[in-house]
Protein backbone atom coordinates (compact mmCIF):
# COMPACT_ATOMS: atom_id res chain seq x y z
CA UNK A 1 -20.17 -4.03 -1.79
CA UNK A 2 -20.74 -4.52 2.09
CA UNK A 3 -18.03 -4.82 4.38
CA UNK A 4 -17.77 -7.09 7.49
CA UNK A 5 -19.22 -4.93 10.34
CA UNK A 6 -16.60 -6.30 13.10
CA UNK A 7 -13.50 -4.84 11.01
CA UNK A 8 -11.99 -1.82 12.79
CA UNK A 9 -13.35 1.31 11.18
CA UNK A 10 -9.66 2.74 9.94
CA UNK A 11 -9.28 -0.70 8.47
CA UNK A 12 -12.22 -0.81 6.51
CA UNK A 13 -12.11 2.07 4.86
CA UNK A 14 -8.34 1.95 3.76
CA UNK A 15 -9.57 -1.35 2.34
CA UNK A 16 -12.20 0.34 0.58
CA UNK A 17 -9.24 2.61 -0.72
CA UNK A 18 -6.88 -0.02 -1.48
CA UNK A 19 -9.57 -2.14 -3.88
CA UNK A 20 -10.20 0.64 -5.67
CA UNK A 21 -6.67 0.95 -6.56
CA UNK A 22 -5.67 -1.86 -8.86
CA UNK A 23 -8.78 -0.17 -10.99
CA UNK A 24 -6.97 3.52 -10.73
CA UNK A 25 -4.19 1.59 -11.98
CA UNK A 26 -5.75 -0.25 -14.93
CA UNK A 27 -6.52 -3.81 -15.19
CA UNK A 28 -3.85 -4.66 -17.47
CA UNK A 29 -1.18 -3.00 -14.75
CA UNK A 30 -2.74 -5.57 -12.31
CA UNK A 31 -2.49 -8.72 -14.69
CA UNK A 32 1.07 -7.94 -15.83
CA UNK A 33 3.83 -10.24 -14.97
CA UNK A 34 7.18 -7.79 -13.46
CA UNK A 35 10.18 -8.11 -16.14
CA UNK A 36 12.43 -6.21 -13.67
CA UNK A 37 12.88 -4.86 -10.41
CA UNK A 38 12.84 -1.27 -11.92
CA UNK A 39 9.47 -2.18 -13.29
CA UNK A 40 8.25 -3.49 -10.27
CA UNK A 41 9.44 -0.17 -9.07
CA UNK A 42 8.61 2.19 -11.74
CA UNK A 43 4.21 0.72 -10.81
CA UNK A 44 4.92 1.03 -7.16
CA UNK A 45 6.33 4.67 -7.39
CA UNK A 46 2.71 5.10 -9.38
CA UNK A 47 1.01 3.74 -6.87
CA UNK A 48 2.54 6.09 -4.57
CA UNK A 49 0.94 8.74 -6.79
CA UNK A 50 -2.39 7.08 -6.77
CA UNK A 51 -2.19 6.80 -2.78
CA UNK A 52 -1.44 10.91 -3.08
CA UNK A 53 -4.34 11.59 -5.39
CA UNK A 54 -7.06 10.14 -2.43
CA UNK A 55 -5.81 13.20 -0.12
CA UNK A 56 -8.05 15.82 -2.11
CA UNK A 57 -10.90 13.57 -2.52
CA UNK A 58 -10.80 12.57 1.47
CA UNK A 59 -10.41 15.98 2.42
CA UNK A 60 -13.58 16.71 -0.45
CA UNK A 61 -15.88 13.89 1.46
CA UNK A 62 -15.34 15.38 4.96
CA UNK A 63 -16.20 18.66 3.92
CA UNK A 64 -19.43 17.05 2.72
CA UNK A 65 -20.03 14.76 5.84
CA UNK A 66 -23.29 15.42 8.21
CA UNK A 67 -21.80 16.57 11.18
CA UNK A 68 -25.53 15.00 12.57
CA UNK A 69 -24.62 11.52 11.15
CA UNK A 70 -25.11 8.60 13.95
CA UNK A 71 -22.01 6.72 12.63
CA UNK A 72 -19.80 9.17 10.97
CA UNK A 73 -16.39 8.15 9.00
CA UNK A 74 -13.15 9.01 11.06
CA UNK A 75 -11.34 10.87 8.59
CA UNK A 76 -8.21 11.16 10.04
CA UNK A 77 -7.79 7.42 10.46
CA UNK A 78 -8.40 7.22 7.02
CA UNK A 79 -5.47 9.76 6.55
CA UNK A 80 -3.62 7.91 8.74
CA UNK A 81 -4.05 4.18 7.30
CA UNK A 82 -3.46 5.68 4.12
CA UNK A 83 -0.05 7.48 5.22
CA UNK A 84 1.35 4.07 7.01
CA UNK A 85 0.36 2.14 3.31
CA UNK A 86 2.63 5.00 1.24
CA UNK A 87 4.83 5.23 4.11
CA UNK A 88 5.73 1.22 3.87
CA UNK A 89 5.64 1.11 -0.05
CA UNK A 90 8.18 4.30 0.43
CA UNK A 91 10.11 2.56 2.54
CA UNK A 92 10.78 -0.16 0.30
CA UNK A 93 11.53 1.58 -2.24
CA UNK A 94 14.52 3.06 -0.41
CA UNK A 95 15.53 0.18 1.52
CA UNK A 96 18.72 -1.37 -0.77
CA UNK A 97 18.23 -4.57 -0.64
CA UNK A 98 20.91 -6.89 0.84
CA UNK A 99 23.09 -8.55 -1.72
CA UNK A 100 23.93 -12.03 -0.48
CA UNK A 101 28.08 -12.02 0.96
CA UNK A 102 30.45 -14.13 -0.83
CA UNK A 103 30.63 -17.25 1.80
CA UNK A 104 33.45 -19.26 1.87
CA UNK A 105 32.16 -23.40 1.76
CA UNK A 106 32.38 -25.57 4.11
CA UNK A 107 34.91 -28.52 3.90
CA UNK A 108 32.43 -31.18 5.19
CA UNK A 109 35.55 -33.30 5.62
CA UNK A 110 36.58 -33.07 9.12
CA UNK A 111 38.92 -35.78 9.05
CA UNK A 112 42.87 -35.68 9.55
């Protein structure tokens, strides 16, 4: 698979990350319609998980990286990108979401 060339390099490769994940998290995870909200939840907490289990392989690939390389692989962006992703999908997760108010109508009569 080649990526465009004129993305930003932390960009690309948490994109290269993030397609990989709807694989980690098996096709029929990906093709499944939500029945809930705690479903919807229950995946994105696993995704969370998924997000955690790249740390050991980034960490494995920079240990492995020329240090000679012309274009080497920021790593820490990559650390980074990924953080901001689980940070947001965290952040959802424990954001309550805002129950509409009880509004009292309007009389649309304004005659005496």
């Amino acid at each position: 698979m080649k990526l465009k060339t004129d993305l930003p390099l932390p960009f690309a490769a948490a994109m290269l990350c993030l397609m990989a994940l709807p694989a980690a998290a098996g096709d029929e995870v990906a093709n499944a319609p939500a029945t809930s909200q705690d479903d919807e939840n229950a995946t994105l907490v696993r995704l969370i998980h998924e997000l955690d289990a790249l740390s050991p392989l980034i960490y494995e690939a920079e240990g492995k990286s020329l240090v000679d390389k012309r274009v080497r692989l920021n790593y820490g962006w990559l650390r980074r990108d990924i953080a901001l992703v689980k940070g947001g999908i965290e952040w959802h997760l424990n954001t309550p979401s805002t129950e509409p108010r009880n509004v009292e109508p309007l009389k649309g009569d304004y005659r005496y």
